[in-house]
Protein backbone atom coordinates (compact mmCIF):
# COMPACT_ATOMS: atom_id res chain seq x y z
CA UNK A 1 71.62 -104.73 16.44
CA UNK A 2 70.44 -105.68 19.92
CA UNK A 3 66.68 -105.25 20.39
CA UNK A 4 63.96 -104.83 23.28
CA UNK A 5 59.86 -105.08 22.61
CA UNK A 6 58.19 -103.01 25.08
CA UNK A 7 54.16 -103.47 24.90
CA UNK A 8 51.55 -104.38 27.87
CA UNK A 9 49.99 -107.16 25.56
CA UNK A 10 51.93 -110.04 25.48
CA UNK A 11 50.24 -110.95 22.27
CA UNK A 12 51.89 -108.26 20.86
CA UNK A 13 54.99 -108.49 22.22
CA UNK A 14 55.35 -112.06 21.09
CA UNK A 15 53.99 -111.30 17.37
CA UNK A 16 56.67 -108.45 17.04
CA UNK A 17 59.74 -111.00 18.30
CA UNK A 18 58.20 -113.56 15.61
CA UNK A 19 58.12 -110.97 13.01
CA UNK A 20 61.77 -109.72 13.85
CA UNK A 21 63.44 -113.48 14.29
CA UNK A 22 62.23 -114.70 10.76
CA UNK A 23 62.61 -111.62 8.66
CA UNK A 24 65.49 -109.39 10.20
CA UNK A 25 68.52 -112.08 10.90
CA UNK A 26 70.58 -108.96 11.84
CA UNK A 27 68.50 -108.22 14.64
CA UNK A 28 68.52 -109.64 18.06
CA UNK A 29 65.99 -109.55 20.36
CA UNK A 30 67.51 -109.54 23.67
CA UNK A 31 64.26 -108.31 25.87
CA UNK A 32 60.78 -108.01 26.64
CA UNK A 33 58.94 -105.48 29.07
CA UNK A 34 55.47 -105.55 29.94
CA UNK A 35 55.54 -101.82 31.21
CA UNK A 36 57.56 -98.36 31.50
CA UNK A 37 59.78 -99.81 34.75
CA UNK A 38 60.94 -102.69 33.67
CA UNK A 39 61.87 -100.71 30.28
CA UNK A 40 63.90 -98.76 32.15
CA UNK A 41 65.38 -101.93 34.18
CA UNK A 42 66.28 -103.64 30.85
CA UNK A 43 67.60 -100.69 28.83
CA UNK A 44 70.12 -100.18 31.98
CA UNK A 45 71.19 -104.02 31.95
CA UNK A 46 71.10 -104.35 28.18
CA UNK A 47 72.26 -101.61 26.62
CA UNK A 48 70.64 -102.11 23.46
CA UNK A 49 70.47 -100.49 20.37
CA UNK A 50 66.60 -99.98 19.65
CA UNK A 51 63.27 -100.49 21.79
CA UNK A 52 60.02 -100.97 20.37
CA UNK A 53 58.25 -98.48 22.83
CA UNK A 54 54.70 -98.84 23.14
CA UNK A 55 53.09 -95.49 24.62
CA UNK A 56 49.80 -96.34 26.10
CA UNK A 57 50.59 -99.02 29.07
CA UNK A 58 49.44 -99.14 32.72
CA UNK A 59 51.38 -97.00 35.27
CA UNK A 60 54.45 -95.29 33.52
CA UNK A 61 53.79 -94.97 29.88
CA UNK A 62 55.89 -95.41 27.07
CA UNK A 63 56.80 -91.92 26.55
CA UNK A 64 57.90 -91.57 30.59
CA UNK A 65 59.61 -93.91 30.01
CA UNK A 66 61.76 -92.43 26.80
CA UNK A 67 62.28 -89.39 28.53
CA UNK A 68 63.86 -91.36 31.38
CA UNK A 69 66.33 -94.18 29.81
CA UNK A 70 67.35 -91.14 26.85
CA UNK A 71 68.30 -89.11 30.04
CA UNK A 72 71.15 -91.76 31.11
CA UNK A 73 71.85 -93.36 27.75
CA UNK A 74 71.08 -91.18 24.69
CA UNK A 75 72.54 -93.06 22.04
CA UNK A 76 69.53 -95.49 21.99
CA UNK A 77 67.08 -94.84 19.73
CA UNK A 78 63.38 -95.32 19.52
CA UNK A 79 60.23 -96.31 17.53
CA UNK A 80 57.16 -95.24 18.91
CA UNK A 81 54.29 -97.85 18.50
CA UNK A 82 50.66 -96.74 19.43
CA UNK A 83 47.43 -97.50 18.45
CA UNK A 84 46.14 -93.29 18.54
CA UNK A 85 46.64 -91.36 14.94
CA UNK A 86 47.97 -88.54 17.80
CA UNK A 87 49.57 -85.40 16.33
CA UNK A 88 50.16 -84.92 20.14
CA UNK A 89 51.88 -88.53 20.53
CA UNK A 90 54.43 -87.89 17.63
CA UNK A 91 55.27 -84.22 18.74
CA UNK A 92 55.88 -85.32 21.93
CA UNK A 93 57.92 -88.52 21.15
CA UNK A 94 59.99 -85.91 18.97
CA UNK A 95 60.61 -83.56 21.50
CA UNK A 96 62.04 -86.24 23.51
CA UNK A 97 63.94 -87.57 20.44
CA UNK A 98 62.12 -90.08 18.67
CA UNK A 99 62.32 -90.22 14.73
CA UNK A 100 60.19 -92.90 13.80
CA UNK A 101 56.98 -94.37 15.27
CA UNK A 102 54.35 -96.94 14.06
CA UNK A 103 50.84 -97.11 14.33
CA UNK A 104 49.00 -100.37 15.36
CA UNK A 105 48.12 -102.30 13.52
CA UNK A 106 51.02 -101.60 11.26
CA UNK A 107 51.69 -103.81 8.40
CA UNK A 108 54.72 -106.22 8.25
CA UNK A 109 56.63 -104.68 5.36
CA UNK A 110 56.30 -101.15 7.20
CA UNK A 111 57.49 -102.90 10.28
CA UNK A 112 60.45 -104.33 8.71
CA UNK A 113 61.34 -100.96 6.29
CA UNK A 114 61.53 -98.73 9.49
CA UNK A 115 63.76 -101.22 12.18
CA UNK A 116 65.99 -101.48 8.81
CA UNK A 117 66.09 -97.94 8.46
CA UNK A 118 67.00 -97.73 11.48
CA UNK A 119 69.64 -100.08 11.52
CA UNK A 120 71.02 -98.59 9.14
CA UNK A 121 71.29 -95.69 11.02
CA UNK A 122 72.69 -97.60 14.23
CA UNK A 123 75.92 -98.75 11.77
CA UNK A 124 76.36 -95.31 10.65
CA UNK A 125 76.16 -93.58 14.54
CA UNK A 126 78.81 -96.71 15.49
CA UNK A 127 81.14 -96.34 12.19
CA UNK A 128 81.62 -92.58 13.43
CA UNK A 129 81.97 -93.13 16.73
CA UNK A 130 84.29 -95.82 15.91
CA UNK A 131 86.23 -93.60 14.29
CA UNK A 132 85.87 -90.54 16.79
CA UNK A 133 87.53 -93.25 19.25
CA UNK A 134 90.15 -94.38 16.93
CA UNK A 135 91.38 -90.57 16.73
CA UNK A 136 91.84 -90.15 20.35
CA UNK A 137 93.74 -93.07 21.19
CA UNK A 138 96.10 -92.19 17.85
CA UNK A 139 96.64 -89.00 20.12
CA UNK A 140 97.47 -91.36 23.17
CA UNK A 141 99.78 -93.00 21.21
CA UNK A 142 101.25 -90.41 19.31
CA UNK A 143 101.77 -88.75 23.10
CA UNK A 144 99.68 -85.89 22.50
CA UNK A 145 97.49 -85.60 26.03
CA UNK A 146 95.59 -82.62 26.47
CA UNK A 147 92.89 -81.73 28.62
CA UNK A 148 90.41 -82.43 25.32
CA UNK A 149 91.55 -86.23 25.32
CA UNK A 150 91.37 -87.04 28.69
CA UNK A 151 87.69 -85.19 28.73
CA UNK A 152 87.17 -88.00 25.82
CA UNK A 153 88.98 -90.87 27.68
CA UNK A 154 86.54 -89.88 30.67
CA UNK A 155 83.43 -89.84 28.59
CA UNK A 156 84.23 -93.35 27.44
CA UNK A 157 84.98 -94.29 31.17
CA UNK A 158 83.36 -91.85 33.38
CA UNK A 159 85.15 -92.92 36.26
CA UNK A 160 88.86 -93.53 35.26
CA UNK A 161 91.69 -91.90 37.16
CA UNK A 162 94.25 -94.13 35.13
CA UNK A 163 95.37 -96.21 32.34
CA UNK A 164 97.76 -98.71 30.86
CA UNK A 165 98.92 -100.29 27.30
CA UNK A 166 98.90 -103.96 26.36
CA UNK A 167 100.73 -104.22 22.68
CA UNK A 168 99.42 -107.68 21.86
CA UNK A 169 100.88 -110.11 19.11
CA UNK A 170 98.37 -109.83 15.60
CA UNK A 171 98.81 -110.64 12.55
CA UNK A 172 95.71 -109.72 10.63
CA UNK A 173 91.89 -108.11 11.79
CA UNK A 174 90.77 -111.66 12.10
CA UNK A 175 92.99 -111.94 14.84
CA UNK A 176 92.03 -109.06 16.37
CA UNK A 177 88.17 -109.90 16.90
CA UNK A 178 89.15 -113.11 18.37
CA UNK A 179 91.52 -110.63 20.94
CA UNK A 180 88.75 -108.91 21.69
CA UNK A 181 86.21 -111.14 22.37
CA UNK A 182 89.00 -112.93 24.88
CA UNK A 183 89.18 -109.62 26.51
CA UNK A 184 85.30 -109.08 26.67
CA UNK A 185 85.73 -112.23 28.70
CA UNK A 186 88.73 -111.51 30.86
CA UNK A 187 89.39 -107.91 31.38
CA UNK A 188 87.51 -106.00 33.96
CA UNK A 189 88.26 -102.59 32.69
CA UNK A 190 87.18 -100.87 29.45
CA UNK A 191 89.13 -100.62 26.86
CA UNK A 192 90.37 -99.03 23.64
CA UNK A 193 91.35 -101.18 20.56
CA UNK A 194 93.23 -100.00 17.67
CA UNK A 195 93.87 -101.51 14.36
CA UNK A 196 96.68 -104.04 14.14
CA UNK A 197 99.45 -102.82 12.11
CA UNK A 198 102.86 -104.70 11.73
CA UNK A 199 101.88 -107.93 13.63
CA UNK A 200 101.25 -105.81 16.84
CA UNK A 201 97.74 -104.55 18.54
CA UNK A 202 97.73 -102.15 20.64
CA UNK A 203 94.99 -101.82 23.52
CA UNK A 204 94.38 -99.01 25.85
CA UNK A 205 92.84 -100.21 29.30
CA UNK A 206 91.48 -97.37 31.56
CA UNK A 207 90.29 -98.25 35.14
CA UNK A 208 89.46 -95.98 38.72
CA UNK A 209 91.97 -98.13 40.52
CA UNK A 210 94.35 -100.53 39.18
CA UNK A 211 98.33 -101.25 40.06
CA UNK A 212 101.31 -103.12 38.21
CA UNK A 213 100.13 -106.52 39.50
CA UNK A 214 97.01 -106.15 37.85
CA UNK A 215 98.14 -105.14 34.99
CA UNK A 216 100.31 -108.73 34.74
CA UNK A 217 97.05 -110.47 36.11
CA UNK A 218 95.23 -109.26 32.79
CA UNK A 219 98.33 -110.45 30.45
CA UNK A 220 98.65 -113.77 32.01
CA UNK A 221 95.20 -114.47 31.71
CA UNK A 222 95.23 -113.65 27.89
CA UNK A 223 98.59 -116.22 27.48
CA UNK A 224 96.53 -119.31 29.36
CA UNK A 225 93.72 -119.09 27.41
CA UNK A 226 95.02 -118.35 24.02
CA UNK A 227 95.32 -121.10 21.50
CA UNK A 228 98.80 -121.40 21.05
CA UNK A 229 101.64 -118.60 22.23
CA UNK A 230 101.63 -115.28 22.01
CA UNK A 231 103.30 -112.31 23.17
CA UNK A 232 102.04 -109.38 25.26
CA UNK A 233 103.83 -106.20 26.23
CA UNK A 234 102.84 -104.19 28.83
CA UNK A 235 103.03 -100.64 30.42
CA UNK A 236 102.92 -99.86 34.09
CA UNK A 237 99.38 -97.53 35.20
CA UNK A 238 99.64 -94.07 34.49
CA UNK A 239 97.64 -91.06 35.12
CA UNK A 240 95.22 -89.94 32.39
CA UNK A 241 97.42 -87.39 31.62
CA UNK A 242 100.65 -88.83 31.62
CA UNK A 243 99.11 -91.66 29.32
CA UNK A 244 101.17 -90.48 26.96
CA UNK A 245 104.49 -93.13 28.07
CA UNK A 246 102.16 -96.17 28.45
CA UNK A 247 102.38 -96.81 24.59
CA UNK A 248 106.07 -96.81 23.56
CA UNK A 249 106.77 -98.26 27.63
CA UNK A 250 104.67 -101.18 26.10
CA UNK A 251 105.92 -101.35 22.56
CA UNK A 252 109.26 -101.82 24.00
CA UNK A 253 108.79 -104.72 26.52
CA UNK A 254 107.19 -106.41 23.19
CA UNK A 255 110.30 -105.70 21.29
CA UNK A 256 112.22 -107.20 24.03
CA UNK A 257 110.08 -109.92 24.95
CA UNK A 258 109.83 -111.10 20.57
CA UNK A 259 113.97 -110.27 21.04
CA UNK A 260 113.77 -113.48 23.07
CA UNK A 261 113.50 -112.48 26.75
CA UNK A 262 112.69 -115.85 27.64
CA UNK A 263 108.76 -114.96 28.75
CA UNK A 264 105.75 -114.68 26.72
CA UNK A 265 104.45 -111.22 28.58
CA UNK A 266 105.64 -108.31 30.96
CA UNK A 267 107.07 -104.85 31.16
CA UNK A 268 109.77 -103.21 29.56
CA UNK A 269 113.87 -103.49 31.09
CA UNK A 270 114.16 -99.52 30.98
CA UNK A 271 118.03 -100.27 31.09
CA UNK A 272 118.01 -101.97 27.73
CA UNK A 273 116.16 -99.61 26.19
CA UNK A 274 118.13 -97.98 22.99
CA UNK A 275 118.45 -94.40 22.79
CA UNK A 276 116.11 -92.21 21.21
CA UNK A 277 119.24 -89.34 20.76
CA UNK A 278 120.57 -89.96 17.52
CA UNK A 279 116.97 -89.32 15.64
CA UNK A 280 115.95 -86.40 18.07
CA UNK A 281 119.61 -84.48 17.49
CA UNK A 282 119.54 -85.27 13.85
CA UNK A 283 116.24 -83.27 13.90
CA UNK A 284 116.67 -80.46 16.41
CA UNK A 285 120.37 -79.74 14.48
CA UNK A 286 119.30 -79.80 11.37
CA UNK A 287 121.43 -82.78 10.26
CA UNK A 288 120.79 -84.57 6.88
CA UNK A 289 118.11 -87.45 7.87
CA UNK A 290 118.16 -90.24 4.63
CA UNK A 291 121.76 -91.75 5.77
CA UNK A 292 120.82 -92.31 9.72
CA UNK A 293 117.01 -93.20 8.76
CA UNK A 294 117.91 -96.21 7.04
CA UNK A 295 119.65 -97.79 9.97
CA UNK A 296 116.07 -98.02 11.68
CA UNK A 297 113.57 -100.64 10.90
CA UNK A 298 109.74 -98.75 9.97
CA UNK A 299 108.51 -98.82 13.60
CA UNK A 300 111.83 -98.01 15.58
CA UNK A 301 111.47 -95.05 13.19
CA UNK A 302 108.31 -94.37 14.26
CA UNK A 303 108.80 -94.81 17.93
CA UNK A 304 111.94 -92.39 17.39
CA UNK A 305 109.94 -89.81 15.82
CA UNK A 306 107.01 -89.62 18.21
CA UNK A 307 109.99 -89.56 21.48
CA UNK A 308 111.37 -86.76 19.10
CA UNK A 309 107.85 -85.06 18.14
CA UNK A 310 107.02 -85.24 22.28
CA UNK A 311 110.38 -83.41 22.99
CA UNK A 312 109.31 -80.39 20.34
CA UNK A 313 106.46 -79.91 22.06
CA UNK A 314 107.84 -79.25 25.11
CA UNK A 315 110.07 -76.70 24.20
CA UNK A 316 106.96 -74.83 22.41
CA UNK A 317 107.03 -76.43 19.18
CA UNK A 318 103.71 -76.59 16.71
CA UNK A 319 103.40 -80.17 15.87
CA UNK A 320 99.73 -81.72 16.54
CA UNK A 321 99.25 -82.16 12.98
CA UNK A 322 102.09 -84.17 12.15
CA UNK A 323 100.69 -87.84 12.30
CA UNK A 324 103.69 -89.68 12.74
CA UNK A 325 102.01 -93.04 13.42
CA UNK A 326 100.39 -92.71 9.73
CA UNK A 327 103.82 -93.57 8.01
CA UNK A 328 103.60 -96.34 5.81
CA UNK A 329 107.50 -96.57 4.83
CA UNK A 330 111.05 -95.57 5.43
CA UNK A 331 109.82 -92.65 2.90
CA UNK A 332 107.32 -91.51 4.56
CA UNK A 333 109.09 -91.01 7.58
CA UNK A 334 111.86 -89.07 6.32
CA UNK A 335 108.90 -86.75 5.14
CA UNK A 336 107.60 -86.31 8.54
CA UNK A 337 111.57 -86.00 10.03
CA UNK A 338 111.81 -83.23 7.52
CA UNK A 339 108.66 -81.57 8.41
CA UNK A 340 109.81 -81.94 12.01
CA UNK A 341 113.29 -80.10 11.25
CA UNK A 342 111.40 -77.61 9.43
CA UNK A 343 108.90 -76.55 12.52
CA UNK A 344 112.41 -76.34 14.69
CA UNK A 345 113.82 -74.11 12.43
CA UNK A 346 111.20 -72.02 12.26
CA UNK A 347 110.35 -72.01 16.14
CA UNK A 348 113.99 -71.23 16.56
CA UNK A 349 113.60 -68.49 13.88
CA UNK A 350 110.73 -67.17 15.30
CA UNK A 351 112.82 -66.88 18.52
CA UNK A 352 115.12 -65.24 17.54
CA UNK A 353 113.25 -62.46 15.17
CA UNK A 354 111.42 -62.05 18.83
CA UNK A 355 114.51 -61.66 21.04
CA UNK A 356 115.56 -58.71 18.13
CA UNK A 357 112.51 -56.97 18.78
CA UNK A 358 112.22 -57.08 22.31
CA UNK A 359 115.97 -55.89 22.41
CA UNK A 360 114.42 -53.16 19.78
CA UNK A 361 111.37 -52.40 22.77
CA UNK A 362 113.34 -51.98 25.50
CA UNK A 363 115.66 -49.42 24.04
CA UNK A 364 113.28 -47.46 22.33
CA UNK A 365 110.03 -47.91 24.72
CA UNK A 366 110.81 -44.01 25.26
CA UNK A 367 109.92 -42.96 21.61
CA UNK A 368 106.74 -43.06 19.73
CA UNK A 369 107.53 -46.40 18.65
CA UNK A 370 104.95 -48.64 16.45
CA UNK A 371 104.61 -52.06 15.24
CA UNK A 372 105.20 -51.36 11.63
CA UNK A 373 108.54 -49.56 12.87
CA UNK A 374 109.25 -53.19 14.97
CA UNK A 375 108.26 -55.28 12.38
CA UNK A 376 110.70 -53.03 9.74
CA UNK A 377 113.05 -53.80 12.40
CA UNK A 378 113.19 -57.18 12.26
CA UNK A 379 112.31 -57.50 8.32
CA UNK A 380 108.98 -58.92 9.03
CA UNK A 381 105.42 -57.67 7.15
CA UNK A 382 103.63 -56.09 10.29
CA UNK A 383 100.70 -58.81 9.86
CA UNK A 384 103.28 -61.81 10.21
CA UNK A 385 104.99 -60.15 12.98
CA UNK A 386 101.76 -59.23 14.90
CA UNK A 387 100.86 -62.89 14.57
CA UNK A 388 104.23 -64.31 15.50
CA UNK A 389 104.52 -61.86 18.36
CA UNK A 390 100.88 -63.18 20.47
CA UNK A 391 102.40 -66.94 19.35
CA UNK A 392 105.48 -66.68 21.01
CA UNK A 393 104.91 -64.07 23.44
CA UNK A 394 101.18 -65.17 24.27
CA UNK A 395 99.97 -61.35 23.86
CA UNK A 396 99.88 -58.60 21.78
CA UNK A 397 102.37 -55.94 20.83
CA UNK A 398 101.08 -53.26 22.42
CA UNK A 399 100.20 -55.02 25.50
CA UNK A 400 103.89 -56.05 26.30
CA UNK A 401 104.88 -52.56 25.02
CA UNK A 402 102.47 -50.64 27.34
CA UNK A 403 103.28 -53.26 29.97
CA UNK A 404 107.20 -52.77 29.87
CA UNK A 405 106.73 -48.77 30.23
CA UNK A 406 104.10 -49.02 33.27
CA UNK A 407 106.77 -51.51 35.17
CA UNK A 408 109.91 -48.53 34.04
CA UNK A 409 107.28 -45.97 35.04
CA UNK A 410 106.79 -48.05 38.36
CA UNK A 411 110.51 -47.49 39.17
CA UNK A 412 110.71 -44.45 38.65
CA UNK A 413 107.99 -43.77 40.80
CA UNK A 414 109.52 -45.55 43.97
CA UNK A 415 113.03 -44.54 43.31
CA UNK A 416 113.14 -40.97 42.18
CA UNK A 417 111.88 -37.83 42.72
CA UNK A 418 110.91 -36.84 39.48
CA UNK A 419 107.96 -35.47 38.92
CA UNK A 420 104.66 -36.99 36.91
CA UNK A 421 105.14 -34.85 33.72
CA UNK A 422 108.88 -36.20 33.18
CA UNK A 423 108.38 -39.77 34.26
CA UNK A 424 105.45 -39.62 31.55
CA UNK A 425 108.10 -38.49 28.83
CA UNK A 426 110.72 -40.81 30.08
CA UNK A 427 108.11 -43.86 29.33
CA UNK A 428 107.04 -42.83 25.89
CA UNK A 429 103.79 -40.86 26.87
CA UNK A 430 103.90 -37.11 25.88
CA UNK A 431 100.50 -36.25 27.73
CA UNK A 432 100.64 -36.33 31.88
CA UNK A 433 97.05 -37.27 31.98
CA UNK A 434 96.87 -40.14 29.20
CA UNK A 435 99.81 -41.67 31.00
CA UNK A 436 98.11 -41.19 34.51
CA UNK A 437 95.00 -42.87 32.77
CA UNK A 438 97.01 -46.07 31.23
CA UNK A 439 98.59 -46.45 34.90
CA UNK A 440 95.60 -46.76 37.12
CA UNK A 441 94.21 -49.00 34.59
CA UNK A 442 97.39 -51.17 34.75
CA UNK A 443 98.36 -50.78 38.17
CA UNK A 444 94.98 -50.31 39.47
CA UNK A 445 95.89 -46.89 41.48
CA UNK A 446 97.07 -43.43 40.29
CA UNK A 447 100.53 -43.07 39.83
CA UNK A 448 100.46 -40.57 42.68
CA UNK A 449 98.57 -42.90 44.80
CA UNK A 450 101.75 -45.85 44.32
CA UNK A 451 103.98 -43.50 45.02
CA UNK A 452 102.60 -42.55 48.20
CA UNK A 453 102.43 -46.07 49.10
CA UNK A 454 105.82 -46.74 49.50
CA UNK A 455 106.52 -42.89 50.82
């Protein structure tokens, strides 16, 4: 946990370093300020975890300073330290976010108790977060952008416009913190790193600016210095929302590169790339899944799936919750296949049950029709087929049903001469003056008023 001692008195200052270098080995101190500014100055340059804020110093105090640094980087936390007893000190420091404080002189095992309570707190905040960060670049890899996960990719990097894969050669999490600390040293963009899983690692880089040459730079940089070879794949920059293809793009140069491409790192030959058609029509057709899965090794299985997962969600397919990139075996993969086929059959079921009662709408939009007499229609309980009705058709029953008769009515209205009364019965209204009242709502005018219009 990375540390800064803020006090006026030196004295102080160099007591509370002592105290934290001999007793709290998990600590580091990695500042000093003297006053309120060059708090501020530090905590932007440092970044650290804690400050020992002293509140009582010349110029900007202690709790000016709080309220400043927790207004550009919240997630550090605070112990007040002040010689004043103050009710009014604490309340403040809490209002601005401050959970513990110490009063000078404060004894050495309080001291040491409260940064450790702290800390504790510090691991907890960075397990979740760690986790919160894991999640979201699952969903990059699992190819489910949204408008939620590049508002997270932004908060992470408030300035990126685009990103890219590396899928680096690991064996084990050892591995992976030495990967990481070579790219704390060599990459200039922030990045994403997820847990190695079948010798591989992938990273997600995001940057403001970056292009394909860079993106080689970075790889080439990691191969030097590296003890001994390894293998990088690599995606071409994408948008944030198209960050979707930067995963599998870079899985599959590192497939072709370990196939023995002759170089150590690059991007993927798109024309050798197998096809992802056999896994995707199995699903979508319904086709028995256990013979074909087992000519796939685990992660071409899982690379099919997600292609095939990304497909069913274009055509309006549910399938956020299946977490393809969880699979652990051939087994588990023919579970999510099957839970895959089932969603299409269902979507296509749900189609169809739709198209019935549409058909069933527009013939008898005339009548006093009602959802319980579509939903007996189609064989559906009313409350599934209200439900299934605003999923497919993104609104309700009786908004498509009143809609359909206003656009009839509409025609009517410009090509006939009948008058208000009948066009009212010939849409399903038996009284003139509710109908005239749905219209103008609809339509925004009287129905007498559009006709005139196009008189």
């Amino acid at each position: 946990m990375k540390v800064i001692v803020v006090d006026d008195e030196m004295i102080e200052r160099k007591a509370m370093r002592k105290l934290l270098e001999q007793h709290l080995p998990q600590v580091q101190v990695v500042g000093e300020a003297g006053n309120g500014r060059v708090a501020i100055e530090l905590a932007e340059s440092l970044h650290p975890d804690l400050m020992l804020m002293d509140i009582k110093m010349p110029g900007m105090n202690g709790l000016e300073a709080i309220r400043h640094i927790r207004s550009k980087q919240p997630s550090i936390r605070f112990i007040m330290m002040t010689a004043y007893a103050s009710f009014d000190y604490a309340r403040e420091a809490m209002v601005e976010g401050v959970r513990h404080y110490l009063v000078k002189p404060s004894k050495k095992e309080e001291t040491i108790q409260t940064i450790l309570q702290v800390h504790a707190e510090v691991k907890e905040d960075q397990a979740s977060e760690a986790a919160i960060w894991q999640l979201i670049l699952n969903k990059v890899m699992q190819q489910e952008m949204n408008a939620e996960v590049c508002k997270r990719l932004r908060l992470f990097h408030p300035e990126a416009k685009v990103g890219f894969m590396h899928v680096y050669e690991c064996l084990d999490v050892q591995a992976r913190e030495e990967m990481i600390k070579k790219l704390n040293q060599y990459a200039p963009y922030p990045f994403l790193a997820a847990h190695p899983q079948a010798g591989r690692l992938p990273i997600l880089f995001l940057s403001k600016e970056c292009q394909k040459s860079d993106v080689l730079l970075l790889a080439r940089s990691i191969v030097q210095s590296w003890p001994g070879k390894i293998t990088i794949g690599a995606s071409v920059p994408y948008p944030l929302k198209q960050l979707g293809s930067s995963y599998s793009e870079a899985l599959l140069a590192f497939q072709q590169l370990k196939a023995g491409r002759g170089t150590l790192y690059g991007f993927a030959d798109q024309s050798a790339s197998f096809s992802h058609n056999a896994v995707e029509k199995a699903i979508m057709n319904q086709y028995p899944l256990e013979a074909l899965f087992t000519r796939y090794s685990l992660n071409q299985l899982k690379e099919e799936l997600v292609h095939a997962k990304k497909e069913m969600a274009a055509i309006g397919v549910y399938v956020d919750d299946v977490t393809i990139m969880e699979a652990a075996s051939i087994e588990d993969c023919l579970v999510f296949g099957s839970e895959l086929a089932s969603r299409v059959a269902l979507h296509r079921q749900g189609r169809e049950m739709i198209a019935k009662a549409k058909t069933f709408i527009h013939t008898h939009f005339h009548q006093q029709i009602s959802l319980e007499d579509v939903a007996d229609h189609v064989q559906l309980s009313p409350t599934y087929f209200t439900k299934l009705f605003k999923e497919k058709m993104n609104e309700t029953f009786i908004g498509y049903l009143t809609d359909y008769r206003i656009q009839t009515a509409k025609k009517l209205l410009q090509h006939t001469e009948l008058g208000l009364k009948e066009i009212a019965d010939r849409t399903g209204y038996n009284d003139p003056n509710y109908f005239s009242r749905v219209f103008k709502k609809a339509a925004g005018c009287s129905p007498k008023e559009y006709r005139k219009s196009f008189s």
